[in-house]
PDB file of N, CA and C in Angstrom:
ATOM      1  N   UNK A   1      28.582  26.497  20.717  1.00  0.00           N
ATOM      2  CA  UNK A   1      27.253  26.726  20.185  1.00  0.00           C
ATOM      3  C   UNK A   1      27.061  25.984  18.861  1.00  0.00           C
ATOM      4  N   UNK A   2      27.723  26.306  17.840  1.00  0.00           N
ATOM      5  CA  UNK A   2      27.991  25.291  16.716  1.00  0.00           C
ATOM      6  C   UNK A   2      27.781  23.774  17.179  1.00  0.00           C
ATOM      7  N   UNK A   3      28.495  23.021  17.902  1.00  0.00           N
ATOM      8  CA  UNK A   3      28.497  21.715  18.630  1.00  0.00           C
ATOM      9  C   UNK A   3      27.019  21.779  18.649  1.00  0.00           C
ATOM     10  N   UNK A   4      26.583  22.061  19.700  1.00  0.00           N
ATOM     11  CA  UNK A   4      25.082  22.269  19.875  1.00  0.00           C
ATOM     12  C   UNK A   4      24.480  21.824  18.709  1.00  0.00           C
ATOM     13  N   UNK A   5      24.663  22.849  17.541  1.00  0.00           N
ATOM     14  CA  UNK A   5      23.799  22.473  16.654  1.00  0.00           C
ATOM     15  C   UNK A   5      23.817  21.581  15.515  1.00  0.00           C
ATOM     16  N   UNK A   6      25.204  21.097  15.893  1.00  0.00           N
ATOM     17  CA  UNK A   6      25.361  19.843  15.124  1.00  0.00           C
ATOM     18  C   UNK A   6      24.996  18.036  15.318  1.00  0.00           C
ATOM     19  N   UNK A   7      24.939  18.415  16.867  1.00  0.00           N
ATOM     20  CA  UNK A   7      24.147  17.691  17.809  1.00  0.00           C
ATOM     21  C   UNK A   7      22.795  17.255  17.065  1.00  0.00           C
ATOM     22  N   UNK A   8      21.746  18.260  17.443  1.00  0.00           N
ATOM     23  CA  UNK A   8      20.483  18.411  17.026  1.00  0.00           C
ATOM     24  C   UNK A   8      20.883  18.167  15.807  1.00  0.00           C
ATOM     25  N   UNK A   9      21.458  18.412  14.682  1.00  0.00           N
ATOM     26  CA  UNK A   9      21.316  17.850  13.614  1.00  0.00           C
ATOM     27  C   UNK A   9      21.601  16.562  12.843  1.00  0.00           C
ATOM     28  N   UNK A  10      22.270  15.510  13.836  1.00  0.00           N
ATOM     29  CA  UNK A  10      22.339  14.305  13.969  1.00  0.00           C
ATOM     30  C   UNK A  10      21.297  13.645  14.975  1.00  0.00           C
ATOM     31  N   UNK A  11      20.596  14.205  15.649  1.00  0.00           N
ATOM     32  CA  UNK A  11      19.721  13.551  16.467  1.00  0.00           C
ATOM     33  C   UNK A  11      18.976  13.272  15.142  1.00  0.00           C
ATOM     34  N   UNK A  12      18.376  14.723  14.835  1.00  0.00           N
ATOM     35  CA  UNK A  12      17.449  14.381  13.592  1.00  0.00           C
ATOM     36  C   UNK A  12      17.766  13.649  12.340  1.00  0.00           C
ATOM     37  N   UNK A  13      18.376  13.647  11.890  1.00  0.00           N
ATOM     38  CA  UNK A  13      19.380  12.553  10.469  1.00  0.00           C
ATOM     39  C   UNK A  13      18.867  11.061  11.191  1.00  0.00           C
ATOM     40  N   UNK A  14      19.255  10.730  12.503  1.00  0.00           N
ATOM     41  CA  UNK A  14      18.588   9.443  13.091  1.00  0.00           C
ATOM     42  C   UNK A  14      17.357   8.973  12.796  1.00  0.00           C
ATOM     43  N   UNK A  15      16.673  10.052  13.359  1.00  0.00           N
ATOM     44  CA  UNK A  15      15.169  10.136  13.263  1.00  0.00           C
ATOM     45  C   UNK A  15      14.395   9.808  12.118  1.00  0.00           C
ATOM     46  N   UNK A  16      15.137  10.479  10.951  1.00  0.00           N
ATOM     47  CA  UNK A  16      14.902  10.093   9.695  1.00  0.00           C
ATOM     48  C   UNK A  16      15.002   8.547   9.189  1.00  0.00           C
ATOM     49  N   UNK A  17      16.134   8.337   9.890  1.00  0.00           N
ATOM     50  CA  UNK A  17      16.830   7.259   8.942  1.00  0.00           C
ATOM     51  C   UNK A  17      15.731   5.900   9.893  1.00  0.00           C
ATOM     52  N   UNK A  18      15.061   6.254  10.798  1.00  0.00           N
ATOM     53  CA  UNK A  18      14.195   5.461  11.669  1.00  0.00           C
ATOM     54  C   UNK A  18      13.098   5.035  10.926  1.00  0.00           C
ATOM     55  N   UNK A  19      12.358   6.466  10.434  1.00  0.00           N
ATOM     56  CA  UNK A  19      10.883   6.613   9.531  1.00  0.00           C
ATOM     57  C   UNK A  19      11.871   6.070   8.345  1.00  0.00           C
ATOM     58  N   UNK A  20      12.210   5.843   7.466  1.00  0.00           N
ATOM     59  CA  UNK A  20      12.645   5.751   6.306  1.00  0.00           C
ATOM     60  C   UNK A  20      12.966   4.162   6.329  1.00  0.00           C
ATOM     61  N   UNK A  21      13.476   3.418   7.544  1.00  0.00           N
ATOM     62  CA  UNK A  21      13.480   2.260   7.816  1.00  0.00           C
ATOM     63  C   UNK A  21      12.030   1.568   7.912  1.00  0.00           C
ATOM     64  N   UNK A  22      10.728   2.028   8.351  1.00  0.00           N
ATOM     65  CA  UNK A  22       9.711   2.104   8.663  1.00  0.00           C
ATOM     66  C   UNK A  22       8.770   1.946   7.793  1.00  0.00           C
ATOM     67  N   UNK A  23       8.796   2.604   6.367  1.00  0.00           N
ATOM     68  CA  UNK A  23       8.062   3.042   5.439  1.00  0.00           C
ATOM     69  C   UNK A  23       7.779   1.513   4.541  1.00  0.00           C
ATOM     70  N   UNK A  24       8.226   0.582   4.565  1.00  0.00           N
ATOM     71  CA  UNK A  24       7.840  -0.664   4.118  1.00  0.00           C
ATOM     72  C   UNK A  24       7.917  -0.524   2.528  1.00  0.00           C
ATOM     73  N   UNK A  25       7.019  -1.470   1.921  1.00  0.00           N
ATOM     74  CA  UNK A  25       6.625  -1.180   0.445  1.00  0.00           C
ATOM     75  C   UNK A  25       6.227   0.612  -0.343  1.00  0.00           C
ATOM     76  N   UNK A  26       6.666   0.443  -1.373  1.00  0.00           N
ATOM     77  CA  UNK A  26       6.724   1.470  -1.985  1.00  0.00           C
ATOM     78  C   UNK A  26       6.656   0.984  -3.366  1.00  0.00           C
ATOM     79  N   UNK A  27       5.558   2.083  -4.201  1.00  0.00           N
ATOM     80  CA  UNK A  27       5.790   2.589  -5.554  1.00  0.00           C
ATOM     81  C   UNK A  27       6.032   4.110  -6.056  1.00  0.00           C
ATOM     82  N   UNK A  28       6.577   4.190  -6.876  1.00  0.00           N
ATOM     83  CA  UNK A  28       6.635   5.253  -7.843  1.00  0.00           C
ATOM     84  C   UNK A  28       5.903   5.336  -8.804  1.00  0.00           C
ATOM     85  N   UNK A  29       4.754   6.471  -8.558  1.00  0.00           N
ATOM     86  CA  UNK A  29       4.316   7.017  -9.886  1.00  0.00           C
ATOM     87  C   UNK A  29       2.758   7.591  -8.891  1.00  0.00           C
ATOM     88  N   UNK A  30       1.997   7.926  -9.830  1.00  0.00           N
ATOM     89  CA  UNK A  30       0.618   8.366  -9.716  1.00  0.00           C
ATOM     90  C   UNK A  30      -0.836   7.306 -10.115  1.00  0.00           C
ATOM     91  N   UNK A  31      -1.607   7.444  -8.655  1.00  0.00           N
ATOM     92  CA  UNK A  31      -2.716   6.941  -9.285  1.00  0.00           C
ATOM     93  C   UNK A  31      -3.623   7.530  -9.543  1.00  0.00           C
ATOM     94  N   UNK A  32      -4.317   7.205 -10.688  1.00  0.00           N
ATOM     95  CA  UNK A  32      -5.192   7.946 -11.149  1.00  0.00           C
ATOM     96  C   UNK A  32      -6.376   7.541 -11.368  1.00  0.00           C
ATOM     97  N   UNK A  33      -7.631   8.367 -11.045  1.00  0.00           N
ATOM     98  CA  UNK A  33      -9.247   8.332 -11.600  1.00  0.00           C
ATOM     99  C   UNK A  33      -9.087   8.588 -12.553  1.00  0.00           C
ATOM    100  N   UNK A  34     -10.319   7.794 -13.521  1.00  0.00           N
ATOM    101  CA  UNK A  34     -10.806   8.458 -14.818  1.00  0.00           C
ATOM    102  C   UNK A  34     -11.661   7.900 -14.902  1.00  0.00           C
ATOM    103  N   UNK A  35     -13.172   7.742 -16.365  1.00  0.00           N
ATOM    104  CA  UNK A  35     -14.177   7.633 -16.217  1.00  0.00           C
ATOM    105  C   UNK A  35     -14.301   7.330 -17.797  1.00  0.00           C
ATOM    106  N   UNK A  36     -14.899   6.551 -17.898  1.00  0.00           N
ATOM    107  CA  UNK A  36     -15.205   6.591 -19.555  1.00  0.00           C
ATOM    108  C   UNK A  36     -16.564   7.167 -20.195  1.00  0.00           C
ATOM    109  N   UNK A  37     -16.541   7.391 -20.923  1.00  0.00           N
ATOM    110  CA  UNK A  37     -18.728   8.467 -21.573  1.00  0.00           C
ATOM    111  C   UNK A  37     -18.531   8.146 -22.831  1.00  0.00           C
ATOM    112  N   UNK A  38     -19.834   7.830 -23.148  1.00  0.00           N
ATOM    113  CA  UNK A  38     -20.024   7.760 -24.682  1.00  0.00           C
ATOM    114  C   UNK A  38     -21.757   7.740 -24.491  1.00  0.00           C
ATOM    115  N   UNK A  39     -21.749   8.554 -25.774  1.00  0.00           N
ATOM    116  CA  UNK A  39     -22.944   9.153 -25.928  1.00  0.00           C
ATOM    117  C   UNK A  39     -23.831   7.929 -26.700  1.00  0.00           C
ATOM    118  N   UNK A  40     -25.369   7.680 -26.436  1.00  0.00           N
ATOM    119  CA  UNK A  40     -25.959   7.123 -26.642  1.00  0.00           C
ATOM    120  C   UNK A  40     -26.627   7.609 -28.350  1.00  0.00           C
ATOM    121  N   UNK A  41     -27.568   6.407 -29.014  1.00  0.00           N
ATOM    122  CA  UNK A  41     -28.206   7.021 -29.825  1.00  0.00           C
ATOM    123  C   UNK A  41     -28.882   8.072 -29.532  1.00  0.00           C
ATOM    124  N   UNK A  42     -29.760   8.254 -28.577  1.00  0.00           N
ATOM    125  CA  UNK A  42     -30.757   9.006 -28.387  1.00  0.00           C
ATOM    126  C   UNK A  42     -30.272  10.677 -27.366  1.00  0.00           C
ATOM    127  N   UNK A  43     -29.116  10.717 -27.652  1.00  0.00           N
ATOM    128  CA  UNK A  43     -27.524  11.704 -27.100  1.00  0.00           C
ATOM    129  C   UNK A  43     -27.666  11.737 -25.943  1.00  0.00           C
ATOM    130  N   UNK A  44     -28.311  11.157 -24.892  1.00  0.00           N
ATOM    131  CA  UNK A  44     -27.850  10.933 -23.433  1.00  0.00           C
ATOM    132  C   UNK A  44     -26.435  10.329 -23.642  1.00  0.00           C
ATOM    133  N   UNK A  45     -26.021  10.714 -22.375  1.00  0.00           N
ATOM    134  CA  UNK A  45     -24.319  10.613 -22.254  1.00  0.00           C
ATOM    135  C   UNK A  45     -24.119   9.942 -20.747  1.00  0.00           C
ATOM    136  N   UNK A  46     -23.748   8.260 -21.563  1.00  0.00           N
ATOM    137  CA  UNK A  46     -23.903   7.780 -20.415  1.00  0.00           C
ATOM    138  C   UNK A  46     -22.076   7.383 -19.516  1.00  0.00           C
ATOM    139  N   UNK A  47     -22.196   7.663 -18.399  1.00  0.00           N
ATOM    140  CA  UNK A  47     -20.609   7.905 -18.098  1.00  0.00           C
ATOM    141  C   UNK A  47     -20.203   6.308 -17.357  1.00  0.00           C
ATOM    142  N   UNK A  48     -19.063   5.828 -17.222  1.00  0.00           N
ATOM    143  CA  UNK A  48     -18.627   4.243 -16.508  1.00  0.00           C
ATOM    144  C   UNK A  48     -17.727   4.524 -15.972  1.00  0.00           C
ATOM    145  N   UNK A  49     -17.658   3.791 -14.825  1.00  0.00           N
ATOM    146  CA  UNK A  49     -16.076   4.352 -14.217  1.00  0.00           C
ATOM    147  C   UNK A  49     -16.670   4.186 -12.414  1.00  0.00           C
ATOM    148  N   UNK A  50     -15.972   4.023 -11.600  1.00  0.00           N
ATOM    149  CA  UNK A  50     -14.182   5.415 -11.445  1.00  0.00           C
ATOM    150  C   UNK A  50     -13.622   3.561 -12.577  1.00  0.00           C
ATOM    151  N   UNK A  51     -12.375   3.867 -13.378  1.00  0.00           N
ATOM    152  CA  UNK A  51     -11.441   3.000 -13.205  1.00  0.00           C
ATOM    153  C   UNK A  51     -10.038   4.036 -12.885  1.00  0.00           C
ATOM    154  N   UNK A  52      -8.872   2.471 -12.554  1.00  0.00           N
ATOM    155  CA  UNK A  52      -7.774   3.281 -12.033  1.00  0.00           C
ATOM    156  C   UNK A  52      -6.350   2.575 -12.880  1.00  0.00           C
ATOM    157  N   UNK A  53      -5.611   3.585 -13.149  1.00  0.00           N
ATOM    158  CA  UNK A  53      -4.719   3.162 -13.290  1.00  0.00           C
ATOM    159  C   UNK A  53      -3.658   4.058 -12.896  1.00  0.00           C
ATOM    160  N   UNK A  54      -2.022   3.119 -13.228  1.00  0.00           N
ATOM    161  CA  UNK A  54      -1.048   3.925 -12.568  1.00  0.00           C
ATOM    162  C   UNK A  54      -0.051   3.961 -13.586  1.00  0.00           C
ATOM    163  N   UNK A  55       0.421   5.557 -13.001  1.00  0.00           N
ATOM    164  CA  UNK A  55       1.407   6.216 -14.307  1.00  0.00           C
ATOM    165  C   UNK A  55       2.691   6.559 -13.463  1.00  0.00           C
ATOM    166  N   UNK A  56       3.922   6.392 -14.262  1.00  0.00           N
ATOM    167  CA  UNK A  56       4.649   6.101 -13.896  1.00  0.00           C
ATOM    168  C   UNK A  56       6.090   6.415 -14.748  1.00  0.00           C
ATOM    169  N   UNK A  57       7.483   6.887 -14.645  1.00  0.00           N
ATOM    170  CA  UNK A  57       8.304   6.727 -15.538  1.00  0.00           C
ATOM    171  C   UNK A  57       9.059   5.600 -15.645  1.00  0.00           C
ATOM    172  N   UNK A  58       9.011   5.158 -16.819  1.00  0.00           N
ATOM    173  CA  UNK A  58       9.359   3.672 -16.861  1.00  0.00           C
ATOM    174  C   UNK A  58      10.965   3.762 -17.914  1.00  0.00           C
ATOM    175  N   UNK A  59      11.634   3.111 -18.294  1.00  0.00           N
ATOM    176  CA  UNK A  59      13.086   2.364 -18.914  1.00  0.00           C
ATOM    177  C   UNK A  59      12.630   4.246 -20.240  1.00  0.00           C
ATOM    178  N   UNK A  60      13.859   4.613 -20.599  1.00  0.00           N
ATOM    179  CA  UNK A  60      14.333   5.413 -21.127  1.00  0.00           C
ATOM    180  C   UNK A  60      13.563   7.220 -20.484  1.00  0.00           C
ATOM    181  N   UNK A  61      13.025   6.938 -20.248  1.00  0.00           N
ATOM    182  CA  UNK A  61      11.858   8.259 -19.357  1.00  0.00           C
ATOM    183  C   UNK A  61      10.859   8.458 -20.022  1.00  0.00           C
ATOM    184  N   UNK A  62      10.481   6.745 -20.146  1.00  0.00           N
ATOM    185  CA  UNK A  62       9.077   6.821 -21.164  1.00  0.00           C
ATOM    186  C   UNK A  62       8.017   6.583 -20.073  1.00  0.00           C
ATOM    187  N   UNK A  63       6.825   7.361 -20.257  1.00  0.00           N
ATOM    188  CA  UNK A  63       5.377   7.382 -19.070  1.00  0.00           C
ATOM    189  C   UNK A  63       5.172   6.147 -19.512  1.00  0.00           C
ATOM    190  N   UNK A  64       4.661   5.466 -18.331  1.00  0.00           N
ATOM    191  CA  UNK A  64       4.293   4.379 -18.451  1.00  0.00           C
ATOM    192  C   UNK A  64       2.881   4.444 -18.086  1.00  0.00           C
ATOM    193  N   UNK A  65       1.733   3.566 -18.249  1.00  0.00           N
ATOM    194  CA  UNK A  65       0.469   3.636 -17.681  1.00  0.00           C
ATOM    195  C   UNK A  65      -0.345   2.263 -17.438  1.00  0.00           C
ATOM    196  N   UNK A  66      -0.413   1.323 -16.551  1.00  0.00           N
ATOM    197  CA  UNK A  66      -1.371   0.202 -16.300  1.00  0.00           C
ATOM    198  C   UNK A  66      -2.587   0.444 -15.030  1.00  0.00           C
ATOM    199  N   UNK A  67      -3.133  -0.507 -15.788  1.00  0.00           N
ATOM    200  CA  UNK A  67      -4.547  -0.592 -15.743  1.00  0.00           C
ATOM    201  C   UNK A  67      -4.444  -0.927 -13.781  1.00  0.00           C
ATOM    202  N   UNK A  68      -5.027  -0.878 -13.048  1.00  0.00           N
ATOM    203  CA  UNK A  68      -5.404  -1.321 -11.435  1.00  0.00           C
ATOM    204  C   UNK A  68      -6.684  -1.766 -11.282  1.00  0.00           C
ATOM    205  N   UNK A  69      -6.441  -3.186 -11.143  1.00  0.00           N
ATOM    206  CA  UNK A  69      -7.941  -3.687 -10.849  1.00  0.00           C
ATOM    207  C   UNK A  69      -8.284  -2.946  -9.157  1.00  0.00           C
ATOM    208  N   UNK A  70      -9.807  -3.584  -9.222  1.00  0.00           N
ATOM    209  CA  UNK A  70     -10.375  -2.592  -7.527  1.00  0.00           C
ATOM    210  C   UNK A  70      -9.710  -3.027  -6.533  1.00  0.00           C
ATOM    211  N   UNK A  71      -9.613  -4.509  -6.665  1.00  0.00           N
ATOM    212  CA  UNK A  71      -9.018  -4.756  -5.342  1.00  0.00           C
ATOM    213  C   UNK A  71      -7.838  -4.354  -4.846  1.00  0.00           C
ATOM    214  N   UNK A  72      -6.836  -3.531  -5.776  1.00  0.00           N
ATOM    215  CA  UNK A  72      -5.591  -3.550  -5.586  1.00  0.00           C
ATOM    216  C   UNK A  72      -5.800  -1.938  -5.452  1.00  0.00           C
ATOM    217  N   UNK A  73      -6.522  -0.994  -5.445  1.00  0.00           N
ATOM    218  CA  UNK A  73      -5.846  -0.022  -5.388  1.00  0.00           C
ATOM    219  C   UNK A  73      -5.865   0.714  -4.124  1.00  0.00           C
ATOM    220  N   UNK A  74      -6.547   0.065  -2.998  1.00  0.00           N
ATOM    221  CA  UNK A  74      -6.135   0.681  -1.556  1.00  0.00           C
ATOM    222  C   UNK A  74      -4.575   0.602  -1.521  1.00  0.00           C
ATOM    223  N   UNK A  75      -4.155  -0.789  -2.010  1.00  0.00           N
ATOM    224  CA  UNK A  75      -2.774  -1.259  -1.465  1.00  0.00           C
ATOM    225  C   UNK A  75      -1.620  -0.019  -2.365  1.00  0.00           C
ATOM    226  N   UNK A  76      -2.051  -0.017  -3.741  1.00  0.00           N
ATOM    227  CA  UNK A  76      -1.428   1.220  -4.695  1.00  0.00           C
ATOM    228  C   UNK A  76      -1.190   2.161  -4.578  1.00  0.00           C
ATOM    229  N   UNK A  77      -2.515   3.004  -3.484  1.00  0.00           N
ATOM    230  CA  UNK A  77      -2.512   4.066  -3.117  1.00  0.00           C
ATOM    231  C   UNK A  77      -1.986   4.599  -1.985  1.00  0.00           C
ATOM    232  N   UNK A  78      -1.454   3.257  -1.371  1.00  0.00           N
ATOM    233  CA  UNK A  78      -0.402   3.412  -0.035  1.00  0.00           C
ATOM    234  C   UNK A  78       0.628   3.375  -0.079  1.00  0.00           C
ATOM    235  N   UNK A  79       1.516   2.472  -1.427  1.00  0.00           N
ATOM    236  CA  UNK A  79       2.393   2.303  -1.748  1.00  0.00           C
ATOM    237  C   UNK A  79       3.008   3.723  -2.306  1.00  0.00           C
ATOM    238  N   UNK A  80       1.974   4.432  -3.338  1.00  0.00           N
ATOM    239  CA  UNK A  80       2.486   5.551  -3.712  1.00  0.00           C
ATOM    240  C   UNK A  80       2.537   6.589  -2.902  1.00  0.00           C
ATOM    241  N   UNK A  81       1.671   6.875  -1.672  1.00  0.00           N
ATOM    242  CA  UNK A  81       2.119   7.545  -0.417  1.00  0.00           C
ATOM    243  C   UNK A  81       3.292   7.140   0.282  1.00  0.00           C
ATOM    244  N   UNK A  82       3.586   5.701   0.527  1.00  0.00           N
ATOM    245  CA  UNK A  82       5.225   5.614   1.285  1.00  0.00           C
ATOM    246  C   UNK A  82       6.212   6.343   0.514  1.00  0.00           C
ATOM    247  N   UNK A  83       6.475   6.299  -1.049  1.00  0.00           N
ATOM    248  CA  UNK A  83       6.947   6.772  -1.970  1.00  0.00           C
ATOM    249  C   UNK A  83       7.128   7.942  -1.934  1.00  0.00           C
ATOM    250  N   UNK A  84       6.114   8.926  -1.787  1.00  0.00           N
ATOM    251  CA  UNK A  84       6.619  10.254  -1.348  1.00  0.00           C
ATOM    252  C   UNK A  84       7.109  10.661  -0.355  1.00  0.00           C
ATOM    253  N   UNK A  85       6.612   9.723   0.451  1.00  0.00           N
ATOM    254  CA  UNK A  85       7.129   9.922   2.084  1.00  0.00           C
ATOM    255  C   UNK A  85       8.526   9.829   1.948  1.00  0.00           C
ATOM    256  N   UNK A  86       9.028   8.548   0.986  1.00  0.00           N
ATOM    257  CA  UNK A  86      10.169   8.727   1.404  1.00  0.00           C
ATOM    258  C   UNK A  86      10.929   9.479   0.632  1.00  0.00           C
ATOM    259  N   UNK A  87      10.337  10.190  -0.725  1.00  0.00           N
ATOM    260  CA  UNK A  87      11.451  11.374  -1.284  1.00  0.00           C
ATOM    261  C   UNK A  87      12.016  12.169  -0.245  1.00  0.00           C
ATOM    262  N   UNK A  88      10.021  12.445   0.461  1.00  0.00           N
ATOM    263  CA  UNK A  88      10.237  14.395   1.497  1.00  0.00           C
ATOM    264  C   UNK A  88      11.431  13.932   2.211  1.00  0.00           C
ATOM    265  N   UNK A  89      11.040  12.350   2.824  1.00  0.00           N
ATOM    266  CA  UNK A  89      12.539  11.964   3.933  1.00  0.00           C
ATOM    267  C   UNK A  89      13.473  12.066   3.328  1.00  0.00           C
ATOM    268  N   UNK A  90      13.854  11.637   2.065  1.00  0.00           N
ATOM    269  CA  UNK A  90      15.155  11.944   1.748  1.00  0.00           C
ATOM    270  C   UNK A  90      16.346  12.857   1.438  1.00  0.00           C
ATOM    271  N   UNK A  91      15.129  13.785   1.206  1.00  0.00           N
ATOM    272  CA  UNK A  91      15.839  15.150   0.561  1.00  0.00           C
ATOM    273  C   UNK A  91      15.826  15.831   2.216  1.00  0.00           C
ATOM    274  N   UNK A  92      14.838  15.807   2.788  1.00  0.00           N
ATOM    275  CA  UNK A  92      15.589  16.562   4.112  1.00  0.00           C
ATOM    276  C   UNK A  92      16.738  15.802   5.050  1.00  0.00           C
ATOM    277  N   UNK A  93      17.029  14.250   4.554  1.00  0.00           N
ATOM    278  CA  UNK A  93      18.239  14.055   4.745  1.00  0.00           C
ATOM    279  C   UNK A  93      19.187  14.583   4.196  1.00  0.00           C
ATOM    280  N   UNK A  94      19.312  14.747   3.239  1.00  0.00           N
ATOM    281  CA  UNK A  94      20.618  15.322   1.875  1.00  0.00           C
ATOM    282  C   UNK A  94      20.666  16.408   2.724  1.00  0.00           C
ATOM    283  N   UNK A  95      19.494  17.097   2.493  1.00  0.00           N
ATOM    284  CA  UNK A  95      19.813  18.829   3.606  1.00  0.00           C
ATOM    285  C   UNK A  95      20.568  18.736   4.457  1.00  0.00           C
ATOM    286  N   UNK A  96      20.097  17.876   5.427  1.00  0.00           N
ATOM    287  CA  UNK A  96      20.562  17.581   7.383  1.00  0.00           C
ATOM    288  C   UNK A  96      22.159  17.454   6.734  1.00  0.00           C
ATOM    289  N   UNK A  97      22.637  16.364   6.106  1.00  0.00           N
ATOM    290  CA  UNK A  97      23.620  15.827   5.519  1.00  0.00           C
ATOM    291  C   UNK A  97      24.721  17.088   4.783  1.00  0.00           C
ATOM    292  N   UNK A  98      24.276  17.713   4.419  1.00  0.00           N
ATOM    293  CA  UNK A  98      24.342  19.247   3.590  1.00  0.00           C
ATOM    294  C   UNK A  98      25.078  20.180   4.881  1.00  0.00           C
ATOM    295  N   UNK A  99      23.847  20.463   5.842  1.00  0.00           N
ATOM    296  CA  UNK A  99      24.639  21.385   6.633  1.00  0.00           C
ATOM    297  C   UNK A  99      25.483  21.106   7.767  1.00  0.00           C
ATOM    298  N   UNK A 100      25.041  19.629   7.984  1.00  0.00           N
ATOM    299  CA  UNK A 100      26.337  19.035   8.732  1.00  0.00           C
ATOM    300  C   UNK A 100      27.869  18.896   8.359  1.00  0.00           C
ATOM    301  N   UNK A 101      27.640  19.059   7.018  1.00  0.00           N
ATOM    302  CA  UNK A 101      29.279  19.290   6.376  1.00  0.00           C
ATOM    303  C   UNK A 101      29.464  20.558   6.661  1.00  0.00           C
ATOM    304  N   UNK A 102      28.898  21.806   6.213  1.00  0.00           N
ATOM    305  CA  UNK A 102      28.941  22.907   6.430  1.00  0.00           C
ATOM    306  C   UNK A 102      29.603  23.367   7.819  1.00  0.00           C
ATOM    307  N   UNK A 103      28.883  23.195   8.648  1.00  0.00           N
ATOM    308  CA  UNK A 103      28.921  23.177  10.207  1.00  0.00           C
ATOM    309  C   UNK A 103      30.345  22.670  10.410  1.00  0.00           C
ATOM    310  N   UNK A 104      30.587  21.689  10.137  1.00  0.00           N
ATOM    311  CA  UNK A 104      31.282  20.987  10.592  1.00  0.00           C
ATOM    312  C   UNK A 104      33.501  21.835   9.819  1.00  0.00           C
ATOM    313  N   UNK A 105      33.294  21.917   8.671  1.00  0.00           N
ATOM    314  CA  UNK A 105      33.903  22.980   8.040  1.00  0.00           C
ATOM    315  C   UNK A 105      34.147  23.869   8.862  1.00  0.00           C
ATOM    316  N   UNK A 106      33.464  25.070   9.069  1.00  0.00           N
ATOM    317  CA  UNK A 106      33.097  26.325   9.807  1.00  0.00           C
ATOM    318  C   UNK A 106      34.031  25.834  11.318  1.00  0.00           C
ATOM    319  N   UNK A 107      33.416  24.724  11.812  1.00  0.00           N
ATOM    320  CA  UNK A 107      34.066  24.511  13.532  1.00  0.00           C
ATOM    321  C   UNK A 107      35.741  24.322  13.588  1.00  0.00           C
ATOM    322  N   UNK A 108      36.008  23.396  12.303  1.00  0.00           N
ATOM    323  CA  UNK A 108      37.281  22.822  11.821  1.00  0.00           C
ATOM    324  C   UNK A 108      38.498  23.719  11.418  1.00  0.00           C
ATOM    325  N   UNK A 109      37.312  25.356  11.003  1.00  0.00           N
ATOM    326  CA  UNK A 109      38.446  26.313  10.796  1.00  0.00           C
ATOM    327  C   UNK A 109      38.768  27.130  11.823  1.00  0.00           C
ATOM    328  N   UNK A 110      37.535  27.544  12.523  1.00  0.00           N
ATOM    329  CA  UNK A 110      37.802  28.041  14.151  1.00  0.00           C
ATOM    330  C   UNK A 110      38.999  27.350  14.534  1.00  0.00           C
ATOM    331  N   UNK A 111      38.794  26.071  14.727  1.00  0.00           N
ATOM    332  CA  UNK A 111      39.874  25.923  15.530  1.00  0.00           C
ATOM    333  C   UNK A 111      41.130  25.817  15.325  1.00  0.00           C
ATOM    334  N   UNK A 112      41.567  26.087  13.539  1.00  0.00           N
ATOM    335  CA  UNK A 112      43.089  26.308  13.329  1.00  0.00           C
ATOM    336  C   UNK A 112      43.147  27.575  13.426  1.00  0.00           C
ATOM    337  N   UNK A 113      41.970  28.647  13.722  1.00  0.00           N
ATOM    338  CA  UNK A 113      42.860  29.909  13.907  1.00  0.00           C
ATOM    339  C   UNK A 113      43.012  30.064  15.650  1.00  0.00           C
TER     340      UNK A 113
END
């Protein structure tokens, strides 16, 4: 039964390592809206924007922040989606990876007793 489920838990570790092969370009960090306002003489408040930029941890774990012109930020905003995609993938590899040692322990002692 163990076997079994160590099975299934290398099918899936595959699976992963498939999408994770898959995921192409990638960035790290956040993109962001913001908007600029400044109030007129006459105190209408006039607002500009969307602009975008992207934040990011950069060399010592200092935030970093640049500017994204328009044309680029479909491509930015996909990049920083593969990016998470591939943390979630990774860490439920470490897991898969995690209890396959486990498992594998557990079967290894069964069978010296």
């Amino acid at each position: 039964m163990i076997s079994m489920k160590i099975s299934e838990l290398l099918e899936r570790k595959a699976k992963i390592c498939n999408k994770i092969a898959g995921i192409g370009k990638m960035r790290r960090g956040t993109l962001n809206e913001y908007y600029h306002t400044s109030t007129l003489k006459d105190g209408t408040v006039k607002k500009r924007g969307p602009f975008y930029n992207i934040t990011y941890s950069g060399e010592n774990g200092k935030t970093v922040s640049k500017s994204v012109a328009k044309q680029d930020i479909e491509r930015i905003r996909q990049e920083t989606i593969n990016y998470k995609t591939f943390r979630e993938l990774s860490d439920e590899y470490a897991d898969i990876c995690e209890k396959i040692t486990v498992l594998s322990q557990s079967e290894d002692e069964a069978k010296k007793n």
